[in-house]
N, C-alpha and C. Protein backbone atom coordinates (compact mmCIF):
# COMPACT_ATOMS: atom_id res chain seq x y z
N UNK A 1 0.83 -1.19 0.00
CA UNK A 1 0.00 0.00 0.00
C UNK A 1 0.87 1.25 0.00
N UNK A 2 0.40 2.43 -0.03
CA UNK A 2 1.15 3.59 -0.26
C UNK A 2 0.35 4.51 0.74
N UNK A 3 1.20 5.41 1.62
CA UNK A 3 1.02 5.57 2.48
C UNK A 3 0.62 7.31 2.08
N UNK A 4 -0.74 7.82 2.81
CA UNK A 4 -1.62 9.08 2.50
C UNK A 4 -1.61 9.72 3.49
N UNK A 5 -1.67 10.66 3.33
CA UNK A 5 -2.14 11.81 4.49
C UNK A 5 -3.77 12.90 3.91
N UNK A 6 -4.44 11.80 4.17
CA UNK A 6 -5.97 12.45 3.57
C UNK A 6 -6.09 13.48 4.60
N UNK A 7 -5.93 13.99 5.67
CA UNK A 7 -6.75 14.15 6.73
C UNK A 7 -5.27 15.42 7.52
N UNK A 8 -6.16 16.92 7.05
CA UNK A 8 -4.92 17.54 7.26
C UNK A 8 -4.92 18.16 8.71
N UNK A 9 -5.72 17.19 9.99
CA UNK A 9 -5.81 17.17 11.53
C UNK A 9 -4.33 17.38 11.97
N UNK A 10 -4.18 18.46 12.98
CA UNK A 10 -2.65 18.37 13.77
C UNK A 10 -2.80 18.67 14.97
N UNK A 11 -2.20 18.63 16.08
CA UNK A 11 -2.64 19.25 17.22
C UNK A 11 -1.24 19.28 18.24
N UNK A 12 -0.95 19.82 19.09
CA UNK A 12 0.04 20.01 19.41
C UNK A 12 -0.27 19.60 20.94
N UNK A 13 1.13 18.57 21.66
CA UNK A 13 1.28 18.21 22.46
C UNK A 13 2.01 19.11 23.38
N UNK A 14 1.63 19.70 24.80
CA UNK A 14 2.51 20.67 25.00
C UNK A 14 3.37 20.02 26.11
N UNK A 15 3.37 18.94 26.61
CA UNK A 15 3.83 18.46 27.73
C UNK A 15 4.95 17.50 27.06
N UNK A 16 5.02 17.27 25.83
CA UNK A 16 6.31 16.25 25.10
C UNK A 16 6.05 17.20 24.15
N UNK A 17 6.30 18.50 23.74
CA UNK A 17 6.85 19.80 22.88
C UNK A 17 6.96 18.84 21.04
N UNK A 18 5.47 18.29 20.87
CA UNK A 18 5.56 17.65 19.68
C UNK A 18 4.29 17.87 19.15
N UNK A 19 4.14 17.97 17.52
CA UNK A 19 2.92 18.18 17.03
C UNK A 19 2.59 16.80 16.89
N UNK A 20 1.34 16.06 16.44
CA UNK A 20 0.82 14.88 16.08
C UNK A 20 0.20 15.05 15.07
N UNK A 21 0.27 14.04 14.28
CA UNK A 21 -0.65 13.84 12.78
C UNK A 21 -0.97 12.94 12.25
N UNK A 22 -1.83 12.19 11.41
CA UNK A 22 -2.22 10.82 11.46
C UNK A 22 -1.72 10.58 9.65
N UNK A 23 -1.54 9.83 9.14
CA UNK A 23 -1.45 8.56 7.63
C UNK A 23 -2.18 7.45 8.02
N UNK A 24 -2.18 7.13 6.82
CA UNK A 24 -3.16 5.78 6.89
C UNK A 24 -2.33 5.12 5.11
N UNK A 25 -2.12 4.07 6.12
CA UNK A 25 -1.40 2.79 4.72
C UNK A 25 -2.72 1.78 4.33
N UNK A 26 -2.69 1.90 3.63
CA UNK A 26 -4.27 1.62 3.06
C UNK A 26 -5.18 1.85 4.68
N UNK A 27 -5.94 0.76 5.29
CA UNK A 27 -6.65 1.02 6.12
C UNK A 27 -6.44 0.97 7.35
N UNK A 28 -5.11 1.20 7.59
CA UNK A 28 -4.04 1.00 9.12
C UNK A 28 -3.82 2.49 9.11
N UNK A 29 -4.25 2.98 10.19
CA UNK A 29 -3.73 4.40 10.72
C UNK A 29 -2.25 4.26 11.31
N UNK A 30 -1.43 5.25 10.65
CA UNK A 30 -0.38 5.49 11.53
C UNK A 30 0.01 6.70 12.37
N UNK A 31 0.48 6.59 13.16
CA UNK A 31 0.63 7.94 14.22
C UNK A 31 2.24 8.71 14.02
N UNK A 32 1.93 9.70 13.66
CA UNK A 32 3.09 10.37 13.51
C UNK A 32 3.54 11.84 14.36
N UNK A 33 4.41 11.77 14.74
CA UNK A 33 4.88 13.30 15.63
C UNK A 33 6.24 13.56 15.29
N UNK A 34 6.04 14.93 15.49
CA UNK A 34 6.96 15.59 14.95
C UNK A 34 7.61 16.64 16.05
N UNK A 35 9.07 16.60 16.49
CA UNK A 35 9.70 17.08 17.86
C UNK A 35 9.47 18.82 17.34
N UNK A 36 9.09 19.53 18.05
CA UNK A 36 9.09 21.43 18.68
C UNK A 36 9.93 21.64 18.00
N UNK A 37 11.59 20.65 18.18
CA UNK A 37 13.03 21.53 17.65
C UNK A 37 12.84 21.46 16.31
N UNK A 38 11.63 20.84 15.28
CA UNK A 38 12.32 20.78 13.95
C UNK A 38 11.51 21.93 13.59
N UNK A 39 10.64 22.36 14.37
CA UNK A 39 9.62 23.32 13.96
C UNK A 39 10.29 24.43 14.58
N UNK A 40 10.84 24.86 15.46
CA UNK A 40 11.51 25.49 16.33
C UNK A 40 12.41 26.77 15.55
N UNK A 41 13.04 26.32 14.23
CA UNK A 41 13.70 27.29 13.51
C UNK A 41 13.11 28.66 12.91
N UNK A 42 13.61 30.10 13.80
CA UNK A 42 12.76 31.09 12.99
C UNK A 42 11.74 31.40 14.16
N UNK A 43 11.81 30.80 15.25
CA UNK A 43 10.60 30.81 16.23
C UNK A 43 10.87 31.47 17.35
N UNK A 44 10.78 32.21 18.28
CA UNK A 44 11.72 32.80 19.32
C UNK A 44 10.80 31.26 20.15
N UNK A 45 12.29 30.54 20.78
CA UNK A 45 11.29 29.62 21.42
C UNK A 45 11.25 29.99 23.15
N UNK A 46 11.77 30.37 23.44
CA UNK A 46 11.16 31.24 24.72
C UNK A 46 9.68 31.53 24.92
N UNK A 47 9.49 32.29 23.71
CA UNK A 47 7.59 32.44 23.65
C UNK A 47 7.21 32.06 22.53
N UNK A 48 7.43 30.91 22.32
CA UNK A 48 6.77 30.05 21.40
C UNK A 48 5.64 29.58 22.11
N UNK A 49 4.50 29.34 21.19
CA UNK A 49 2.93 28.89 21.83
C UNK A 49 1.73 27.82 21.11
N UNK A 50 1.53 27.51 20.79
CA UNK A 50 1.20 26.15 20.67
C UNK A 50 0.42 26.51 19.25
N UNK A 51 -0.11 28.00 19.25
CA UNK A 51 -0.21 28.34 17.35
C UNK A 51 1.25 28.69 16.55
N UNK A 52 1.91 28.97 17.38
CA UNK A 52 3.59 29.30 16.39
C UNK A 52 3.90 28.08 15.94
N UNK A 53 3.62 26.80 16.80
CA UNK A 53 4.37 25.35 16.17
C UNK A 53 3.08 25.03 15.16
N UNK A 54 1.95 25.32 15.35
CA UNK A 54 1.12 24.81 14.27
C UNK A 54 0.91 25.26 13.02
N UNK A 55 1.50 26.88 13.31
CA UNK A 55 1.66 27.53 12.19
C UNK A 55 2.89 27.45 10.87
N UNK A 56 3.84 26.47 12.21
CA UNK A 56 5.15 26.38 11.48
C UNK A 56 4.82 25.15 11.11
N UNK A 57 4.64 24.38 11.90
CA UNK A 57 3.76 22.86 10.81
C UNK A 57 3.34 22.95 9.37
N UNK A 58 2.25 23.84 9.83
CA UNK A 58 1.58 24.10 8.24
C UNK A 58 2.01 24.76 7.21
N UNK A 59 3.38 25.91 7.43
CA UNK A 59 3.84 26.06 6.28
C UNK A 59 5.26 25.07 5.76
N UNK A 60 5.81 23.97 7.09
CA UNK A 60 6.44 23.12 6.42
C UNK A 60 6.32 21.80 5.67
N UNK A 61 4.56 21.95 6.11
CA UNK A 61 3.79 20.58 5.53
C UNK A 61 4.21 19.79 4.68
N UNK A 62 4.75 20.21 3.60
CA UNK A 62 5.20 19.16 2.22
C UNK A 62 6.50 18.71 2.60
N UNK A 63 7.24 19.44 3.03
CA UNK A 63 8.83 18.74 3.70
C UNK A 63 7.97 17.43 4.50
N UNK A 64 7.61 17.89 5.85
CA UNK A 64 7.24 16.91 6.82
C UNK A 64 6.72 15.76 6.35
N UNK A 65 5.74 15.69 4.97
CA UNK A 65 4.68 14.76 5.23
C UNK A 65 5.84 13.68 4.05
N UNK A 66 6.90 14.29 3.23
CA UNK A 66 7.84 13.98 2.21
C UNK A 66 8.93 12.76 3.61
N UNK A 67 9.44 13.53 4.38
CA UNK A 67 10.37 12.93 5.98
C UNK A 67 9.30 11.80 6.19
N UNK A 68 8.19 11.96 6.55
CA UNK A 68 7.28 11.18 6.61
C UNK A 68 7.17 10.07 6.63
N UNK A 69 6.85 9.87 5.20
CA UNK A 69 6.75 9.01 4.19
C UNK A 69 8.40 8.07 4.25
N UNK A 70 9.26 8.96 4.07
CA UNK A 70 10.39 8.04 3.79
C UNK A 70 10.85 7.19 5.17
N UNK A 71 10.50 7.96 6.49
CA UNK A 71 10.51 7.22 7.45
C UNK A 71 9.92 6.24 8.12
N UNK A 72 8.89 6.49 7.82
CA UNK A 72 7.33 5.13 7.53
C UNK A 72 8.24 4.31 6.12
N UNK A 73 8.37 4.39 5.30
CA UNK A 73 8.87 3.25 4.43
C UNK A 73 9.78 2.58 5.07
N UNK A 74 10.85 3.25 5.77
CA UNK A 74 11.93 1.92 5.93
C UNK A 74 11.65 1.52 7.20
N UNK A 75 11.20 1.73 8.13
CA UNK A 75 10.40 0.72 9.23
C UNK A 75 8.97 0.54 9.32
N UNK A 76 7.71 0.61 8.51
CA UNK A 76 6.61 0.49 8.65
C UNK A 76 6.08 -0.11 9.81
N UNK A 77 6.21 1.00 10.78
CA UNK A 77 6.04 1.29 12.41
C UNK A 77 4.14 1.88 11.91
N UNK A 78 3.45 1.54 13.76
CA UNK A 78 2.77 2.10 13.91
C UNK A 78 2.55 3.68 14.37
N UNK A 79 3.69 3.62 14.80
CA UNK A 79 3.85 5.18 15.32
C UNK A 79 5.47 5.30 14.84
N UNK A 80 5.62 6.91 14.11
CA UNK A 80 6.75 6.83 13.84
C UNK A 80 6.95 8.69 14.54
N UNK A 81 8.18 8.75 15.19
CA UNK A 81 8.85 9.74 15.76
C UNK A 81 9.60 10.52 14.57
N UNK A 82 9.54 12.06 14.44
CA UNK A 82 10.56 12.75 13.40
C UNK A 82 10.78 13.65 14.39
N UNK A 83 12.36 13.33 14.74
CA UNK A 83 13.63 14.72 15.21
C UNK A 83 14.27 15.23 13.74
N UNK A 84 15.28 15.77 14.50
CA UNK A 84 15.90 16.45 13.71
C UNK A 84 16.60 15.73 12.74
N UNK A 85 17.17 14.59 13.45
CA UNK A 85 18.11 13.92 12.62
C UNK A 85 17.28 13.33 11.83
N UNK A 86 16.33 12.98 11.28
CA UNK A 86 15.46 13.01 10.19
C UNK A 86 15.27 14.10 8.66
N UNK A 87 15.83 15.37 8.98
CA UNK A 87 15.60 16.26 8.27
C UNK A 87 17.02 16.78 7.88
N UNK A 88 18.11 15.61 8.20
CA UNK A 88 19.31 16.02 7.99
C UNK A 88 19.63 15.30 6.41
């Protein structure tokens, strides 16, 4: 199957400083989050607030959901974690 992101839901975790977002490989949801620091660039994170990371989500959307994808391919995990070292 090939793995989608129909469903452009995000929401931000503030207690583990990570956004969440869902794929679905054909009819298996997968859980995906994404660490504060990759969103973090450009952000004063001192007063960063839980619309600055969602806002920075959404304009890095096509990178992220691209990291994504390639990280869901080589372990087709139910839940997959993206730091930084993902975007290196």
């Amino acid at each position: 199957m090939t793995l989608s992101f129909p469903n452009s839901a995000r929401s931000y975790d503030e207690a583990k400083r990570r956004i969440r977002f869902t794929g679905y490989d054909g009819m298996f949801e997968v859980k995906f989050f994404v660490t504060a620091d990759v969103l973090a660039k450009g952000l004063v994170t001192r007063t960063a607030a839980e619309q600055d990371y969602l806002a920075a989500f959404d304009k890095l959307r096509p990178k992220i959901l691209d990291v994504a994808t390639r990280a869901y391919n080589g372990k087709r995990q139910a839940m997959v974690l993206l730091d930084l070292s993902n975007f290196r």
